[in-house]
N, C-alpha and C. Protein backbone atom coordinates (compact mmCIF):
# COMPACT_ATOMS: atom_id res chain seq x y z
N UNK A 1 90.25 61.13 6.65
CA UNK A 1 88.88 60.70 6.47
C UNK A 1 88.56 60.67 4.98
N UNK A 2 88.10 59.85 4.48
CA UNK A 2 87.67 59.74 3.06
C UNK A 2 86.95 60.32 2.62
N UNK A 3 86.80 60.51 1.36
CA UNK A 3 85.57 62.15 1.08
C UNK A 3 84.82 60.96 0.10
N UNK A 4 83.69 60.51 1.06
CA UNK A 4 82.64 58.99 0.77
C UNK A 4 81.33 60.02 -0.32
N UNK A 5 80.90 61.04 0.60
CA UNK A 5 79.92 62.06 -0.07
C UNK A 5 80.06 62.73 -1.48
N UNK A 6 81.80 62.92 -1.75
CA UNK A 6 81.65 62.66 -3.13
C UNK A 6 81.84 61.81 -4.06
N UNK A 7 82.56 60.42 -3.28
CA UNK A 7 82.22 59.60 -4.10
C UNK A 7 80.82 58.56 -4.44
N UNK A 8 80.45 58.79 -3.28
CA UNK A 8 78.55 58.42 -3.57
C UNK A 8 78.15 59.31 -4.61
N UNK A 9 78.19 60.52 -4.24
CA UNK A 9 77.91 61.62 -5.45
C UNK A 9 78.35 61.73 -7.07
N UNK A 10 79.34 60.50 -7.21
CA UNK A 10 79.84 60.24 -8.78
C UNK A 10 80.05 58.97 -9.09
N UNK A 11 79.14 57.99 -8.27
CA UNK A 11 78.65 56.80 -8.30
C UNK A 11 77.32 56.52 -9.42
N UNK A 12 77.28 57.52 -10.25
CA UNK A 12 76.30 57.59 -10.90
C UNK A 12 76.89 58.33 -12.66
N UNK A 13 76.44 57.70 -13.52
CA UNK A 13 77.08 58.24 -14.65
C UNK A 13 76.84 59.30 -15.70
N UNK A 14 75.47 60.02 -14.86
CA UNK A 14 74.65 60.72 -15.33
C UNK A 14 75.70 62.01 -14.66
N UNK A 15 75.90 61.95 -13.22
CA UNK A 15 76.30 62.88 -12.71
C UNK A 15 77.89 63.30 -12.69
N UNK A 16 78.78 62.09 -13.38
CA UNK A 16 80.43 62.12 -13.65
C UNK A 16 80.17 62.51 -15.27
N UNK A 17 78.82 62.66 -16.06
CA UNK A 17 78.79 63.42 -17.24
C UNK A 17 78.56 64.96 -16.90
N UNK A 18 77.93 65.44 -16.09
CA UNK A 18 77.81 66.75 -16.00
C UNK A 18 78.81 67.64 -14.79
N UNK A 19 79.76 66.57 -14.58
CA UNK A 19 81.37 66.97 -13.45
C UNK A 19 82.23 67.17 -15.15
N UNK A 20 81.82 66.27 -16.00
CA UNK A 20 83.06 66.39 -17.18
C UNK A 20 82.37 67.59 -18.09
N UNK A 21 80.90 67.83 -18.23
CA UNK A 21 80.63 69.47 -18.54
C UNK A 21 80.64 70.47 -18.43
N UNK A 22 80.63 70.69 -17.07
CA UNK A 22 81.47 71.59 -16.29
C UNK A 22 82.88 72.05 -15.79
N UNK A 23 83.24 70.94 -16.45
CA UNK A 23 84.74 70.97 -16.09
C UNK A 23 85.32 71.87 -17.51
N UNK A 24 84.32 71.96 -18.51
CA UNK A 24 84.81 72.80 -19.69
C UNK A 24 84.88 74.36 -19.06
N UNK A 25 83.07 74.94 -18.31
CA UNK A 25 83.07 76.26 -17.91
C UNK A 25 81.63 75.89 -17.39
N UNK A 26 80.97 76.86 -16.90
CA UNK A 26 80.05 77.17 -15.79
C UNK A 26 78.97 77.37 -16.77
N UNK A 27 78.11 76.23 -17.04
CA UNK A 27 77.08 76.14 -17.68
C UNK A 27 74.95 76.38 -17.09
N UNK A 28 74.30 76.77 -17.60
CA UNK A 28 72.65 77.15 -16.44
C UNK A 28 72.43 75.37 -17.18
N UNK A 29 71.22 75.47 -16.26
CA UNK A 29 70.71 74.04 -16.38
C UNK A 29 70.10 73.63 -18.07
N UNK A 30 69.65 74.76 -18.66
CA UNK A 30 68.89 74.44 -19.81
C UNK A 30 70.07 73.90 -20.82
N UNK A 31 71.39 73.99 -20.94
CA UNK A 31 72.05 73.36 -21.42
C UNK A 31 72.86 72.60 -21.23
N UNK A 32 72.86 71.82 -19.96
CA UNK A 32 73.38 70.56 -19.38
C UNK A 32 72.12 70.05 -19.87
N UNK A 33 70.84 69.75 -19.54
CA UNK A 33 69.81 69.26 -20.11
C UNK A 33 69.60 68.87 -21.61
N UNK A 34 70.11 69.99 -22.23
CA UNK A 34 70.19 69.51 -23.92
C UNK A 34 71.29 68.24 -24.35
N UNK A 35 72.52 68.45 -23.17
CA UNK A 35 73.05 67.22 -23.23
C UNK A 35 73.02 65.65 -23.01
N UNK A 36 71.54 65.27 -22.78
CA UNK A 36 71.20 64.01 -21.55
C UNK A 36 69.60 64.43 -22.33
N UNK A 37 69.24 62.68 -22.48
CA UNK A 37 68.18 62.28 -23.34
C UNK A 37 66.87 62.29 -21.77
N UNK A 38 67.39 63.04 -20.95
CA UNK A 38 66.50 62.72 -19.54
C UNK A 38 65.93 64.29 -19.57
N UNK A 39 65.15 64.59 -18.72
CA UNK A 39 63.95 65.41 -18.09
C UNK A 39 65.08 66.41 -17.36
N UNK A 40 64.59 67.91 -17.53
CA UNK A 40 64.97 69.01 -16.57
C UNK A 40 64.89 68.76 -15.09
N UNK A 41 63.88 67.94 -15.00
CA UNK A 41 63.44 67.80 -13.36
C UNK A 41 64.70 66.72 -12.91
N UNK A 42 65.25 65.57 -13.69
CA UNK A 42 65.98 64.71 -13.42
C UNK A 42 67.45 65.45 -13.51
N UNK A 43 67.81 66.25 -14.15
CA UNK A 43 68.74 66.84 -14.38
C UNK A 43 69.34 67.53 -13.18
N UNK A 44 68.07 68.21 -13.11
CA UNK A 44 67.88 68.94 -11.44
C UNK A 44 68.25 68.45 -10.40
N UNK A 45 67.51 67.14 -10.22
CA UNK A 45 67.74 65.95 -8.95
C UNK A 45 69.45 65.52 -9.17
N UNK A 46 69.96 65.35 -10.01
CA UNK A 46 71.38 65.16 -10.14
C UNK A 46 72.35 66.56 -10.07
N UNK A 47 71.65 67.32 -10.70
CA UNK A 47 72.61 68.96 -9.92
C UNK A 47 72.70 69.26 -8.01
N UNK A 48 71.17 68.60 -7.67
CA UNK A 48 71.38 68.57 -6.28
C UNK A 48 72.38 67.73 -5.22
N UNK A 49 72.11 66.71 -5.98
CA UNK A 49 72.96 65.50 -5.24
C UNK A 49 74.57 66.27 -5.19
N UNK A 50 75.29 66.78 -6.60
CA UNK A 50 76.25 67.27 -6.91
C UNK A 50 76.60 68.31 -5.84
N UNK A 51 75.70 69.36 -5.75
CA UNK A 51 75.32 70.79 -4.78
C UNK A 51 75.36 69.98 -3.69
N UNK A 52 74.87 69.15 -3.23
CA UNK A 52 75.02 68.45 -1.66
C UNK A 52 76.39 68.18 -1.07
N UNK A 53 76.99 67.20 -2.26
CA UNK A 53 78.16 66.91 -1.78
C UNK A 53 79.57 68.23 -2.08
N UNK A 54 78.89 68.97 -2.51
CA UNK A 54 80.05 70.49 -2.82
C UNK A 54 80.70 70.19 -3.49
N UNK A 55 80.60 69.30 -4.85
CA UNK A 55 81.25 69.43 -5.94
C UNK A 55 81.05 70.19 -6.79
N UNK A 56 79.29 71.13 -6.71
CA UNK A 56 79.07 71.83 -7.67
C UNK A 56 78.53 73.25 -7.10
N UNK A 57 78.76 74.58 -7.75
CA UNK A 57 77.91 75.56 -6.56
C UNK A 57 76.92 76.02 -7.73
N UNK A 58 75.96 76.66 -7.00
CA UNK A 58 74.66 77.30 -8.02
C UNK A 58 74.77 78.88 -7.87
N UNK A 59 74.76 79.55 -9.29
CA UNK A 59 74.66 80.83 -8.52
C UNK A 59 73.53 81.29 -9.77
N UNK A 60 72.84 81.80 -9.15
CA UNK A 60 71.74 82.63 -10.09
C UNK A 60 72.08 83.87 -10.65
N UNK A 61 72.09 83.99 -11.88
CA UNK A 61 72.05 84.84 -12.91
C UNK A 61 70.79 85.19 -13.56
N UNK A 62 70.44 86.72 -13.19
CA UNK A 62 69.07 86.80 -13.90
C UNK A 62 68.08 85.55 -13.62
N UNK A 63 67.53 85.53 -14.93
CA UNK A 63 66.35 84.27 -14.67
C UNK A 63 67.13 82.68 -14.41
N UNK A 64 68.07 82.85 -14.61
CA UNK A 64 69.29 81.13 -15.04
C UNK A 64 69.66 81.13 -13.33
N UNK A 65 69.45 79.63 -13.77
CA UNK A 65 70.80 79.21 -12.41
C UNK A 65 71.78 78.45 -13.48
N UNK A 66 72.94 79.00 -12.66
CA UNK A 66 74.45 78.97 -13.44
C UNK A 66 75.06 77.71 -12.54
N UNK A 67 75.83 76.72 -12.72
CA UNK A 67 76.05 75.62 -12.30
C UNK A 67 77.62 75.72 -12.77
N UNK A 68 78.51 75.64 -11.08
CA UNK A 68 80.31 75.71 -11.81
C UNK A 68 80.95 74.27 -10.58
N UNK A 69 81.36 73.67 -11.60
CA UNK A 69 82.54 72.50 -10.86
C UNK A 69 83.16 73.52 -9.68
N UNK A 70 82.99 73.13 -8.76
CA UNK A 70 84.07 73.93 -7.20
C UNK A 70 85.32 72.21 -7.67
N UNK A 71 86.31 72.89 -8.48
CA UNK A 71 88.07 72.10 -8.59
C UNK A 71 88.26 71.87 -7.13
N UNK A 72 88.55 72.64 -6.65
CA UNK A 72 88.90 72.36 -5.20
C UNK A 72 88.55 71.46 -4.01
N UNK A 73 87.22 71.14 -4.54
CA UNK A 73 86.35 69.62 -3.57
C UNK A 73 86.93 68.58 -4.18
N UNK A 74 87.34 68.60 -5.39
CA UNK A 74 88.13 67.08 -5.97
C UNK A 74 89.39 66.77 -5.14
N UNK A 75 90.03 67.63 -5.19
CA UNK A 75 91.52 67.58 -4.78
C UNK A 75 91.61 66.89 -3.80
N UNK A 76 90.98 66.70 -2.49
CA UNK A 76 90.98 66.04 -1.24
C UNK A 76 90.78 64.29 -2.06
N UNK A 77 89.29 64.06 -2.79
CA UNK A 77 89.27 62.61 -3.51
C UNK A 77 90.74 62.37 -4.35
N UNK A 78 91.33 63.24 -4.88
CA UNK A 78 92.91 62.20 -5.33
C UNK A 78 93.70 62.32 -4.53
N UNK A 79 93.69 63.01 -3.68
CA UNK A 79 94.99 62.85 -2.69
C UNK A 79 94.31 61.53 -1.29
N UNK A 80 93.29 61.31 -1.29
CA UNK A 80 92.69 60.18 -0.78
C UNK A 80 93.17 58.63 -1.69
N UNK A 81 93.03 58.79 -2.95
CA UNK A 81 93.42 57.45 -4.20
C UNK A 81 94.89 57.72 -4.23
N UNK A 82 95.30 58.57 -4.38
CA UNK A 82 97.00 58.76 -4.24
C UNK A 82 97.43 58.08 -3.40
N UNK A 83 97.02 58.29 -2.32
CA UNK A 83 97.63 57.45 -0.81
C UNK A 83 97.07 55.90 -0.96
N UNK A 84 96.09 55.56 -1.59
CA UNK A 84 96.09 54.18 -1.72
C UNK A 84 96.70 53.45 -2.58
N UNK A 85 97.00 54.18 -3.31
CA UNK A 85 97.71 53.88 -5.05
C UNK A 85 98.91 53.18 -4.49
N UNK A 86 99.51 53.89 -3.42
CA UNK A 86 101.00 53.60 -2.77
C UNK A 86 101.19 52.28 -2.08
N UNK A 87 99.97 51.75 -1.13
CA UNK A 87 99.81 50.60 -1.11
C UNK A 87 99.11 49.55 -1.74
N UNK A 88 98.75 50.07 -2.80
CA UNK A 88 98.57 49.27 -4.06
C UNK A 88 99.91 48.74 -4.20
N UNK A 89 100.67 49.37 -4.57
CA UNK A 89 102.34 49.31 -4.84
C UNK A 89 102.26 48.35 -3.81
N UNK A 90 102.40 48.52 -2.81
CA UNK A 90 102.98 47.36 -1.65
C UNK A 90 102.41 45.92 -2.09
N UNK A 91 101.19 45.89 -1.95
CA UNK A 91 100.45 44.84 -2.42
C UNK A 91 101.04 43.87 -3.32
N UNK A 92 101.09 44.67 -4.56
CA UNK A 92 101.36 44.27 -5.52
C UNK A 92 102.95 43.66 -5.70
N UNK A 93 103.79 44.24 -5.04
CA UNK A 93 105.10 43.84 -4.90
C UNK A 93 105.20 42.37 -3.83
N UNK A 94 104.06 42.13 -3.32
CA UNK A 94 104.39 40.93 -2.58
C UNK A 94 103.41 40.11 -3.62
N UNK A 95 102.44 40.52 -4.46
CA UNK A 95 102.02 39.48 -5.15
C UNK A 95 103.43 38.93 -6.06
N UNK A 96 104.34 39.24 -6.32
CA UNK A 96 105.54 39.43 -7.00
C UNK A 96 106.23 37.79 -6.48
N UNK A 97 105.69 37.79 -5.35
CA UNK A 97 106.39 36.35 -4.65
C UNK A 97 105.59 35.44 -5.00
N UNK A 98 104.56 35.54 -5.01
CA UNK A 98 103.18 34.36 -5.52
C UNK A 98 103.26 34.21 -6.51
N UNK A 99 103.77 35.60 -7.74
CA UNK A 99 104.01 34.41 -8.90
C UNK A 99 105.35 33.53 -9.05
N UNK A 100 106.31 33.38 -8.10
CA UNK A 100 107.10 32.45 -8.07
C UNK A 100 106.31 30.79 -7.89
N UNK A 101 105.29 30.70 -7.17
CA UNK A 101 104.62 29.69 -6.99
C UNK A 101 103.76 29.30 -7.80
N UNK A 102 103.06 30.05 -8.48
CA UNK A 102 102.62 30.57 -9.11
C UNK A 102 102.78 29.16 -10.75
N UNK A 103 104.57 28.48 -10.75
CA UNK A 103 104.35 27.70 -12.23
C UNK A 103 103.79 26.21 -11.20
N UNK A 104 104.31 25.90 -9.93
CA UNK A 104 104.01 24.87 -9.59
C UNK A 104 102.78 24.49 -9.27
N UNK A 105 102.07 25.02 -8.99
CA UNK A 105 100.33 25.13 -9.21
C UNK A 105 99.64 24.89 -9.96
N UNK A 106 100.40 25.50 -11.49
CA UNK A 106 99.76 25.78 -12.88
C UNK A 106 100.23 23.72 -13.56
N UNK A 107 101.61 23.64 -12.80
CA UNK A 107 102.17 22.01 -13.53
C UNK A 107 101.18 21.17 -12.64
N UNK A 108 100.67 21.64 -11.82
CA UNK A 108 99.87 20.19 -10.64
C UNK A 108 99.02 19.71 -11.44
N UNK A 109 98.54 18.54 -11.28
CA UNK A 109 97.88 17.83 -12.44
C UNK A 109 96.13 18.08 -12.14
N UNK A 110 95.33 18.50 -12.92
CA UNK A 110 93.91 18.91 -12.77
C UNK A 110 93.19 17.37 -13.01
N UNK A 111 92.10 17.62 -11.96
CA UNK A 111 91.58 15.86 -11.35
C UNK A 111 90.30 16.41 -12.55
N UNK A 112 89.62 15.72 -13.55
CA UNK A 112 88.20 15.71 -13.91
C UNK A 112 86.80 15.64 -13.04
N UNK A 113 86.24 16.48 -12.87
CA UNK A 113 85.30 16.72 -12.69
C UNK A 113 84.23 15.68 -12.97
N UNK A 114 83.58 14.96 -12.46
CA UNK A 114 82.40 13.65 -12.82
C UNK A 114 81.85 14.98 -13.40
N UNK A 115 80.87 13.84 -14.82
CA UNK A 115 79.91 14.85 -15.45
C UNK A 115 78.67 14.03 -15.02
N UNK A 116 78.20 15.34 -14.62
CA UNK A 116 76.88 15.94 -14.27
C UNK A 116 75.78 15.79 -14.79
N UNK A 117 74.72 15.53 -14.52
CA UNK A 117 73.76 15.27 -15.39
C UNK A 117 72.57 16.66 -15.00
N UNK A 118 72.43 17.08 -15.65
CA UNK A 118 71.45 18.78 -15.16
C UNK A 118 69.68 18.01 -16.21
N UNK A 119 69.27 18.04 -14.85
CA UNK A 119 67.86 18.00 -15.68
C UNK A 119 67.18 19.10 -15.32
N UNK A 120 66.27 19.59 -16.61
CA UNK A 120 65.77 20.98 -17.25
C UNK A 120 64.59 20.76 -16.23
N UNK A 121 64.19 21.92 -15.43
CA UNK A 121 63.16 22.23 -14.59
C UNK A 121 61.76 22.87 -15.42
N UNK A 122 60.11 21.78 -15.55
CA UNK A 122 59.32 22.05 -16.15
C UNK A 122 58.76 23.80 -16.03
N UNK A 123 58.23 24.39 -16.94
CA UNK A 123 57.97 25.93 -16.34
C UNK A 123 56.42 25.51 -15.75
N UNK A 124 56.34 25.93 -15.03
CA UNK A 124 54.90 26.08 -14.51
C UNK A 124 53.81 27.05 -14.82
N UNK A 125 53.03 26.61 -15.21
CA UNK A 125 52.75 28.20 -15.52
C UNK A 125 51.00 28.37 -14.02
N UNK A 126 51.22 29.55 -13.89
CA UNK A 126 50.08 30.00 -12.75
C UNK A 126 48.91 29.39 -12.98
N UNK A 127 48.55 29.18 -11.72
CA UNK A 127 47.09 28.68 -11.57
C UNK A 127 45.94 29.70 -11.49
N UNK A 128 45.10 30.53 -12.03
CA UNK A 128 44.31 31.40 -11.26
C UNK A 128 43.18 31.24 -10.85
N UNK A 129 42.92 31.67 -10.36
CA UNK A 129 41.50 31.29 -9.80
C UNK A 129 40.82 32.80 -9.17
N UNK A 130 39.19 32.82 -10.01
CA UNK A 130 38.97 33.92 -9.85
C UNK A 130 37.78 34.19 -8.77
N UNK A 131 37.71 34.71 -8.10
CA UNK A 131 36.61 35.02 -7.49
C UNK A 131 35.81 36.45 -7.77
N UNK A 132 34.46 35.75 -8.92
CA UNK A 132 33.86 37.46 -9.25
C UNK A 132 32.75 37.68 -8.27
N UNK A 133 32.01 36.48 -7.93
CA UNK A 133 31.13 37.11 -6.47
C UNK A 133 30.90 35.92 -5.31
């Protein structure tokens, strides 16, 4: 089964920046925030999404919540791309035959295109009409 929840979850580039900050050591929110020109509250909303899909765990320290990459939720997503990588390979080894065909296609003789005549569409601009009583 494909692990879709974390890749929805790093479908976003805000949130594959704070998977690559954490991936240094286990940082609280006030300084993932200093990293990202965005809002604590937005920061937040992207630590959750992360915490949803169990790429990230929260553990409170004193007044801080402490935020650590869980390594171990990745591992299932490359061994998911690993196994496709392989029939990538397949794929790709039969595209291997298409470029044999591949010059006789390229020598076929290209027919011209009639030219076109594109006429420019006037802008309109709005009509309003007001009704004050």
């Amino acid at each position: 089964m494909p692990p879709v929840d974390q890749f929805s979850a790093l479908a976003d580039q805000t949130r594959c920046r704070v998977i690559e900050l954490l991936h240094q050591r286990p940082m609280p929110v006030h300084e993932l925030t200093a990293a990202f020109d965005i809002s604590r509250p937005a920061i937040s909303r992207h630590l959750r999404v992360l915490k949803e899909a169990r790429l990230v765990k929260e553990e409170k320290k004193g007044r801080e919540n402490v935020y650590a990459l869980q390594r171990p939720r990745l591992k299932p997503m490359l061994q998911w791309l690993e196994r496709h990588e392989s029939k990538a390979e397949v794929v790709m080894a039969k595209k291997v035959k298409v470029k044999a065909v591949a010059p006789v296609l390229v020598a076929a003789p290209v027919r011209k295109v009639a030219e076109q005549r594109v006429v420019p569409v006037k802008p309109v601009a709005p009509q309003l009409q007001l009704d004050l009583f």
